[in-house]
PDB file of N, CA and C in Angstrom:
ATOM      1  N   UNK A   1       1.649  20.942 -32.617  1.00  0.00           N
ATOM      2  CA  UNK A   1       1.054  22.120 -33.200  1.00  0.00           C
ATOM      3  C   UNK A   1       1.780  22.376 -34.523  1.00  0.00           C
ATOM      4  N   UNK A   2       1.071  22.139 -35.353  1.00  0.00           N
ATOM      5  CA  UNK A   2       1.712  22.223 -36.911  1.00  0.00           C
ATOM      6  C   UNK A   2       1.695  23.647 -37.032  1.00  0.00           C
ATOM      7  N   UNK A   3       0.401  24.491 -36.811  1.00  0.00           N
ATOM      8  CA  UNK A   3       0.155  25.588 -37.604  1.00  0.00           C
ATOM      9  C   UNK A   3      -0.664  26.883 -37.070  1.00  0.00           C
ATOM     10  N   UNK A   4      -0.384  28.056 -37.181  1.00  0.00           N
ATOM     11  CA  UNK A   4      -1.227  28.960 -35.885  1.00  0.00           C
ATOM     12  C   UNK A   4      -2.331  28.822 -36.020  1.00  0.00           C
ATOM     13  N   UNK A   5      -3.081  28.055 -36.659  1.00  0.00           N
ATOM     14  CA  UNK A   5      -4.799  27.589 -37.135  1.00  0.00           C
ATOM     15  C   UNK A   5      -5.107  26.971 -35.716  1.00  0.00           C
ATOM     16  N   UNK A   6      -3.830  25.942 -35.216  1.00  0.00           N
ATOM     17  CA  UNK A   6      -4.531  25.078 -34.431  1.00  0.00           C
ATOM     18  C   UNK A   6      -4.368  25.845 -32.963  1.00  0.00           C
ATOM     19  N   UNK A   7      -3.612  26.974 -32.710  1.00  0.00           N
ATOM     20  CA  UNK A   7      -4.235  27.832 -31.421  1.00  0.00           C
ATOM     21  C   UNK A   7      -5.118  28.110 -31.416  1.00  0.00           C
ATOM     22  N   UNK A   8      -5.955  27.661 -29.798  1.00  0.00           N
ATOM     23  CA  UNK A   8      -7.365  28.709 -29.514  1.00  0.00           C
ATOM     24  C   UNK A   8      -7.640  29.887 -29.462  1.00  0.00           C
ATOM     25  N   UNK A   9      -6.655  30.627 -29.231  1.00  0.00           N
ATOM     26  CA  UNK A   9      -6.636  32.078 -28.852  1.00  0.00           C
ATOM     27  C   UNK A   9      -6.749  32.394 -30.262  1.00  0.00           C
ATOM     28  N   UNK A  10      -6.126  32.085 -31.279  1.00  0.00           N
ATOM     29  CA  UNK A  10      -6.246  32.371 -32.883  1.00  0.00           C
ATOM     30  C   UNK A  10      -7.699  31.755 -33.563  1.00  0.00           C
ATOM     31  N   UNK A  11      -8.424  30.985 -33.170  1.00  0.00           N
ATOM     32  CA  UNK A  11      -9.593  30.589 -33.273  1.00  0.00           C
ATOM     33  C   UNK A  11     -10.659  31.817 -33.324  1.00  0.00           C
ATOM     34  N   UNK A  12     -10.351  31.841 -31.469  1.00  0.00           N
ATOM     35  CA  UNK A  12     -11.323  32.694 -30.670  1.00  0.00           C
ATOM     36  C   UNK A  12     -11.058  34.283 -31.858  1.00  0.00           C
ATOM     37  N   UNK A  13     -10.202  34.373 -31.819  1.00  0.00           N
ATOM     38  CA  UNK A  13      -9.395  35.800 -32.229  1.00  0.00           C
ATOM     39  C   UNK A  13     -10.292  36.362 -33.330  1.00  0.00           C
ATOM     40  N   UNK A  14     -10.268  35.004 -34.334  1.00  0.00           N
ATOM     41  CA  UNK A  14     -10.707  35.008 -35.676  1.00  0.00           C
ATOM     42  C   UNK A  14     -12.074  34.916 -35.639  1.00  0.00           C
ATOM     43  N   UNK A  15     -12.751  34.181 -34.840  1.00  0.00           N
ATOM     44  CA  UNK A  15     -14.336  34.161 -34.803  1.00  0.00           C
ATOM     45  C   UNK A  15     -14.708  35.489 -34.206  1.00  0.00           C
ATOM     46  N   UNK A  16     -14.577  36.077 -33.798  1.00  0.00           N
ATOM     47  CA  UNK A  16     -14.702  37.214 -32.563  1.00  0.00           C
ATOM     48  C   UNK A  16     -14.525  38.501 -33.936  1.00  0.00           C
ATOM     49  N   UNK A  17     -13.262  38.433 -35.039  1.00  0.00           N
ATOM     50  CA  UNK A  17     -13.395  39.124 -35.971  1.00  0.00           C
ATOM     51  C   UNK A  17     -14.568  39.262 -37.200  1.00  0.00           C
ATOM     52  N   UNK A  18     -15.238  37.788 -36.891  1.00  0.00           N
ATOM     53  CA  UNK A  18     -15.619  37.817 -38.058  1.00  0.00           C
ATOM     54  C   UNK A  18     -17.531  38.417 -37.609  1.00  0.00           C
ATOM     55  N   UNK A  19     -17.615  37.780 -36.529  1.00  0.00           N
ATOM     56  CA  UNK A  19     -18.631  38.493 -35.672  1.00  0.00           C
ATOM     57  C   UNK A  19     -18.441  40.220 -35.494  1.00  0.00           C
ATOM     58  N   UNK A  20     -17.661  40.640 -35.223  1.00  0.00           N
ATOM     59  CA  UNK A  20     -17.269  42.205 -35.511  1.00  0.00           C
ATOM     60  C   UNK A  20     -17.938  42.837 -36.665  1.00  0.00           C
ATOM     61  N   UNK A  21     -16.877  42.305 -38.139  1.00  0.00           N
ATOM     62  CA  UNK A  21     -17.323  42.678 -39.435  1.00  0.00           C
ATOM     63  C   UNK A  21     -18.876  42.322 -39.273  1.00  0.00           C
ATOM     64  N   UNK A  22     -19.254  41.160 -39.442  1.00  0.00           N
ATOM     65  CA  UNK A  22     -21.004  41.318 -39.734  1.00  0.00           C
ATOM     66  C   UNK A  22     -21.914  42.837 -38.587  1.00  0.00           C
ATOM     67  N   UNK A  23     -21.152  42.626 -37.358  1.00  0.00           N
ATOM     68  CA  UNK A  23     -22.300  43.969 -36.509  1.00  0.00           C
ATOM     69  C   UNK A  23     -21.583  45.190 -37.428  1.00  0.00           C
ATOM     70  N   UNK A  24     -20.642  45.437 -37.523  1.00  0.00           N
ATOM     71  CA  UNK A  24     -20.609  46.659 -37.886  1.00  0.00           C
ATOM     72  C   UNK A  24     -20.870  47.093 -39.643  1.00  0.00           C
ATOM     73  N   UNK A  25     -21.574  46.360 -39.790  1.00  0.00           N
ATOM     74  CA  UNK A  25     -22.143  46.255 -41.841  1.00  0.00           C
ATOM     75  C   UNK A  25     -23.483  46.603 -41.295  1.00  0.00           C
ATOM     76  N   UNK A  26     -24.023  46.677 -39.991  1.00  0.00           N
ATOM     77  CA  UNK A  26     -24.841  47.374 -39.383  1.00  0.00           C
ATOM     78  C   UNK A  26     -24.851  48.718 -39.374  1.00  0.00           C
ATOM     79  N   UNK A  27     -24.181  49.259 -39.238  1.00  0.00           N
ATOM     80  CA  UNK A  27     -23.796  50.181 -38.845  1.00  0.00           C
ATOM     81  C   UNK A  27     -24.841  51.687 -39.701  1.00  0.00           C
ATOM     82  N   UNK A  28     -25.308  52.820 -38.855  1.00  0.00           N
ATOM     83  CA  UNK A  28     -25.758  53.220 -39.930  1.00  0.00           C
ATOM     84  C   UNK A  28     -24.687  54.162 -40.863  1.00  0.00           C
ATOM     85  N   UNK A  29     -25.269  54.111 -42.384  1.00  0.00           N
ATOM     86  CA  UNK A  29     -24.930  54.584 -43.554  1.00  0.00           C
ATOM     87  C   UNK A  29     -23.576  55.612 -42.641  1.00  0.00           C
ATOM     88  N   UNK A  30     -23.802  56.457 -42.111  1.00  0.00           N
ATOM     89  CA  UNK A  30     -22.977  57.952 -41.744  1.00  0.00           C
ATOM     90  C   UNK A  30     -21.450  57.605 -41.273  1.00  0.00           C
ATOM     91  N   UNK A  31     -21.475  56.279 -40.533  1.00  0.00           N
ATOM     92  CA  UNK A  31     -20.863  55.584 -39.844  1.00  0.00           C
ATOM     93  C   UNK A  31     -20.184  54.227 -40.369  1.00  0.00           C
ATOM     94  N   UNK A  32     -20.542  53.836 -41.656  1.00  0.00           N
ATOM     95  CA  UNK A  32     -20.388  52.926 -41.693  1.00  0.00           C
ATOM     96  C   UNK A  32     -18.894  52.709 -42.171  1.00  0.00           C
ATOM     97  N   UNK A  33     -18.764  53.903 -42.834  1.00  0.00           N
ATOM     98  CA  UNK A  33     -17.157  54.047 -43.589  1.00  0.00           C
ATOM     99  C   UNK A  33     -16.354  54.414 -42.847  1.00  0.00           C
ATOM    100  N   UNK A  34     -16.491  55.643 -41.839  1.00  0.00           N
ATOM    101  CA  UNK A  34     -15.224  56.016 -41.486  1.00  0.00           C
ATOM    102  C   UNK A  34     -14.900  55.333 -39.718  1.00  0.00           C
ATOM    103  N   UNK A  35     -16.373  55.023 -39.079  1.00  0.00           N
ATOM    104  CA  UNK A  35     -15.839  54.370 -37.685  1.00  0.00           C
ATOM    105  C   UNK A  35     -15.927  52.672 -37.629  1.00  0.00           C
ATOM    106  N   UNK A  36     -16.703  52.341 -38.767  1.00  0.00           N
ATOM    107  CA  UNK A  36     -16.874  50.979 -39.073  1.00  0.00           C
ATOM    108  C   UNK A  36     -15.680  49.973 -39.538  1.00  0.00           C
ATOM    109  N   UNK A  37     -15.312  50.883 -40.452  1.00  0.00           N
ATOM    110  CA  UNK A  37     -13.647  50.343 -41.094  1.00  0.00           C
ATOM    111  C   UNK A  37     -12.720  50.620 -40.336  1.00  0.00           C
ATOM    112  N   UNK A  38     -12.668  51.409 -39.254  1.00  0.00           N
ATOM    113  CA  UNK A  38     -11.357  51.418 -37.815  1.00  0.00           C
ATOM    114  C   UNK A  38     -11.581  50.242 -37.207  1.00  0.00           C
ATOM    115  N   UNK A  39     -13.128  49.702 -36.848  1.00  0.00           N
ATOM    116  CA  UNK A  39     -13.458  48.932 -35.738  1.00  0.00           C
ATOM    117  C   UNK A  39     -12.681  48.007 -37.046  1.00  0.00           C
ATOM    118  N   UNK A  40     -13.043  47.235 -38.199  1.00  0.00           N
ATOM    119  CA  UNK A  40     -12.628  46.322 -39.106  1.00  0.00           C
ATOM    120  C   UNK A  40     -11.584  45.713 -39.197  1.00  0.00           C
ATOM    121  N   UNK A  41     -10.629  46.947 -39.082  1.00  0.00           N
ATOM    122  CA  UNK A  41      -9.178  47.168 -39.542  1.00  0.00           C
ATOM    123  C   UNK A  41      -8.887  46.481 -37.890  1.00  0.00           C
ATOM    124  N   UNK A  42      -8.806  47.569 -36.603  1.00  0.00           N
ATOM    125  CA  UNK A  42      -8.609  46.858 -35.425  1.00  0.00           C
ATOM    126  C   UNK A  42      -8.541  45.654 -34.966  1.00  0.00           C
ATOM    127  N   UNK A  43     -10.094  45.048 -35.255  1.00  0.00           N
ATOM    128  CA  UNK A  43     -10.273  43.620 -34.684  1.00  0.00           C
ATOM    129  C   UNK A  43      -9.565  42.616 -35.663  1.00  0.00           C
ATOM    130  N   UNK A  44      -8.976  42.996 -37.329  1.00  0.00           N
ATOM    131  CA  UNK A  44      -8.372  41.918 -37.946  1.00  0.00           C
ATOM    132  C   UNK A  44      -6.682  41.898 -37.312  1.00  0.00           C
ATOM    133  N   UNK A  45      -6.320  42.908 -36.744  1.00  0.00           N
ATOM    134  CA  UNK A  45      -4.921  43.169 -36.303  1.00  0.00           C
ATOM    135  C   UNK A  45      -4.757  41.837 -35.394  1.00  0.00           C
ATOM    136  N   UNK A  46      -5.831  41.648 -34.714  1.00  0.00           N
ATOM    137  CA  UNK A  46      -5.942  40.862 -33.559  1.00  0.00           C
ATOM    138  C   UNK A  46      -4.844  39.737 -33.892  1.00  0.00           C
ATOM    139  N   UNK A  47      -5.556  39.344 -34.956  1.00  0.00           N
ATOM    140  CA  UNK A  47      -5.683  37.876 -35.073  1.00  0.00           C
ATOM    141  C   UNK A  47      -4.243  38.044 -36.162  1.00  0.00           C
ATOM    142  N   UNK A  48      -3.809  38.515 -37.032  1.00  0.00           N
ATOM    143  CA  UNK A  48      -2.573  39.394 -37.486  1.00  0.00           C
ATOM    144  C   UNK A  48      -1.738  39.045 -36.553  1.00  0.00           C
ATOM    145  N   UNK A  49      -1.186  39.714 -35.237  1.00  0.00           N
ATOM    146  CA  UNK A  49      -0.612  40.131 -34.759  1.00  0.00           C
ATOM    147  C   UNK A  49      -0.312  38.545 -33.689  1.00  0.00           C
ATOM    148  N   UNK A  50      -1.150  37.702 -33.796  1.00  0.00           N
ATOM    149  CA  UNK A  50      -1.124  36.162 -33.049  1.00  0.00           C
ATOM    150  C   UNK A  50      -0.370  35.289 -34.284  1.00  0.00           C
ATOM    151  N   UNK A  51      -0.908  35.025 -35.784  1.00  0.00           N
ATOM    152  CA  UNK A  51       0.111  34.595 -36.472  1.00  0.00           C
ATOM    153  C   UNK A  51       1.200  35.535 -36.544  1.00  0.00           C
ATOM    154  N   UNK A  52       1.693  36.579 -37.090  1.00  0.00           N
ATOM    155  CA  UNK A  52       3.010  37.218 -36.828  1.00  0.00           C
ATOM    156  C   UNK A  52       3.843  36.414 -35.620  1.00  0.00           C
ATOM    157  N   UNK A  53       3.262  36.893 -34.415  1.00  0.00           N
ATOM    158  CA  UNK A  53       3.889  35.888 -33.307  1.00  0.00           C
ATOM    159  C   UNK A  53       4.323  34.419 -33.398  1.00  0.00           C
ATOM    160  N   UNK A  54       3.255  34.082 -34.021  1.00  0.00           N
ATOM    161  CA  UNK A  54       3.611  32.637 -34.430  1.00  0.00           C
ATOM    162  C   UNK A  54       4.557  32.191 -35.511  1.00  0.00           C
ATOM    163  N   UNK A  55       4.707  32.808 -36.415  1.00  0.00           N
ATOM    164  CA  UNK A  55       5.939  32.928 -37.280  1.00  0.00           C
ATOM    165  C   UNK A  55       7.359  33.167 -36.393  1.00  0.00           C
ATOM    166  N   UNK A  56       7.369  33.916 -35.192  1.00  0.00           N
ATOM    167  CA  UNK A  56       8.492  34.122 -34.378  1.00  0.00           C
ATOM    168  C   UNK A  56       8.604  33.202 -33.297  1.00  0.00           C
ATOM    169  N   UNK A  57       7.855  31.879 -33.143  1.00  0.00           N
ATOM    170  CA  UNK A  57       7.714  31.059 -31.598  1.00  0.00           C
ATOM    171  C   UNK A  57       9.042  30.368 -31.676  1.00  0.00           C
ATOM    172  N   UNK A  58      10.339  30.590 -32.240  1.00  0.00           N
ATOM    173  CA  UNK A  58      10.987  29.914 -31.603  1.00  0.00           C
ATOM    174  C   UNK A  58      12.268  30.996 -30.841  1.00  0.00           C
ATOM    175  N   UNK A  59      11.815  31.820 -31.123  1.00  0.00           N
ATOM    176  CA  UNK A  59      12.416  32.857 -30.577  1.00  0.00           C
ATOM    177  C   UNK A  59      10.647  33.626 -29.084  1.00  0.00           C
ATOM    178  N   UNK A  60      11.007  32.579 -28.560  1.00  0.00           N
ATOM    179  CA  UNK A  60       9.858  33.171 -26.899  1.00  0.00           C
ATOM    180  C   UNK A  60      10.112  34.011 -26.684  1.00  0.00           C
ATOM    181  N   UNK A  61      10.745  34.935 -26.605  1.00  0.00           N
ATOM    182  CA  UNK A  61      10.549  36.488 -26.111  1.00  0.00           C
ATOM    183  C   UNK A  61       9.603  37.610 -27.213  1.00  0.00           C
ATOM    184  N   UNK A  62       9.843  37.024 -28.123  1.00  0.00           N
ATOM    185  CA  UNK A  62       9.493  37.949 -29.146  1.00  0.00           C
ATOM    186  C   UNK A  62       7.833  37.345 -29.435  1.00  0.00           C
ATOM    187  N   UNK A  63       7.782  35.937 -29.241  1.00  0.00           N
ATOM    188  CA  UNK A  63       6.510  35.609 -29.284  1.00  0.00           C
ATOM    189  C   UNK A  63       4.954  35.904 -28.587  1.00  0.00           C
ATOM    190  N   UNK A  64       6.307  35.905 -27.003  1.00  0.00           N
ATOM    191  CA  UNK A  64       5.466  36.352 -25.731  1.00  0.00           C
ATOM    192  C   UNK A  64       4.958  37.651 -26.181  1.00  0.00           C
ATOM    193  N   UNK A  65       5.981  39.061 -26.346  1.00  0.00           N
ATOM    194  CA  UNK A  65       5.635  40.470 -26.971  1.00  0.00           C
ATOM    195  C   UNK A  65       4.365  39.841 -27.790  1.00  0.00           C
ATOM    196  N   UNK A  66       4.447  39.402 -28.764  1.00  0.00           N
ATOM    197  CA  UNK A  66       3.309  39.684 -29.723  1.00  0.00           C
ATOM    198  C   UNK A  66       2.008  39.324 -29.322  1.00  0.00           C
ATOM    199  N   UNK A  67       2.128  38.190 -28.263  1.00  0.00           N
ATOM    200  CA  UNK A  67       0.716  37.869 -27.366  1.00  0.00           C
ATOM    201  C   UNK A  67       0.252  39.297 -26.714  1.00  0.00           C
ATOM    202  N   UNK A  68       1.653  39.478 -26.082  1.00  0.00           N
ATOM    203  CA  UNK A  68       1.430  40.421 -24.996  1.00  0.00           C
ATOM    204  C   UNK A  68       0.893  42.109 -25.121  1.00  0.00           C
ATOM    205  N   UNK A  69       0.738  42.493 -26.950  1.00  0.00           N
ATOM    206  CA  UNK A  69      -0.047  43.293 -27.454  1.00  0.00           C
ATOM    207  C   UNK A  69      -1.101  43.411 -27.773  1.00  0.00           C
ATOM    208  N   UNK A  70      -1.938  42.443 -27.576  1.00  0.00           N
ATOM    209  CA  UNK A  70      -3.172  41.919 -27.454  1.00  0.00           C
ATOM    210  C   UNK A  70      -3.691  43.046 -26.404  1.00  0.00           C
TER     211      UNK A  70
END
């Protein structure tokens, strides 16, 4: 594993975000700014918060935590 690209869970993480952003550009007009950009902001943490971890995998405890906020 060279790189957090090649985890699935960071795959899944990232496709799953990017599917997010397109439904919520749905969203109507009233909604689109202030509950649309929480959902945005949220689901990119995801995938954030799996590389972060991955920057820390040689230290496993701290890696596990960052899975484990998911």
């Amino acid at each position: 594993m060279k790189s957090y690209r090649d985890l699935d869970i960071y795959t899944d993480a990232y496709q799953l975000t990017i599917s997010i952003h397109k439904m919520t550009m749905k969203l109507p007009q009233y909604e689109l700014y202030e509950l649309g950009s929480r959902v945005r902001r949220s689901s990119k943490r995801i995938s954030a918060s799996i590389v972060e971890g991955y920057g820390r995998k040689r230290y496993k405890p701290k890696f596990a935590r960052f899975l484990h906020q998911l």
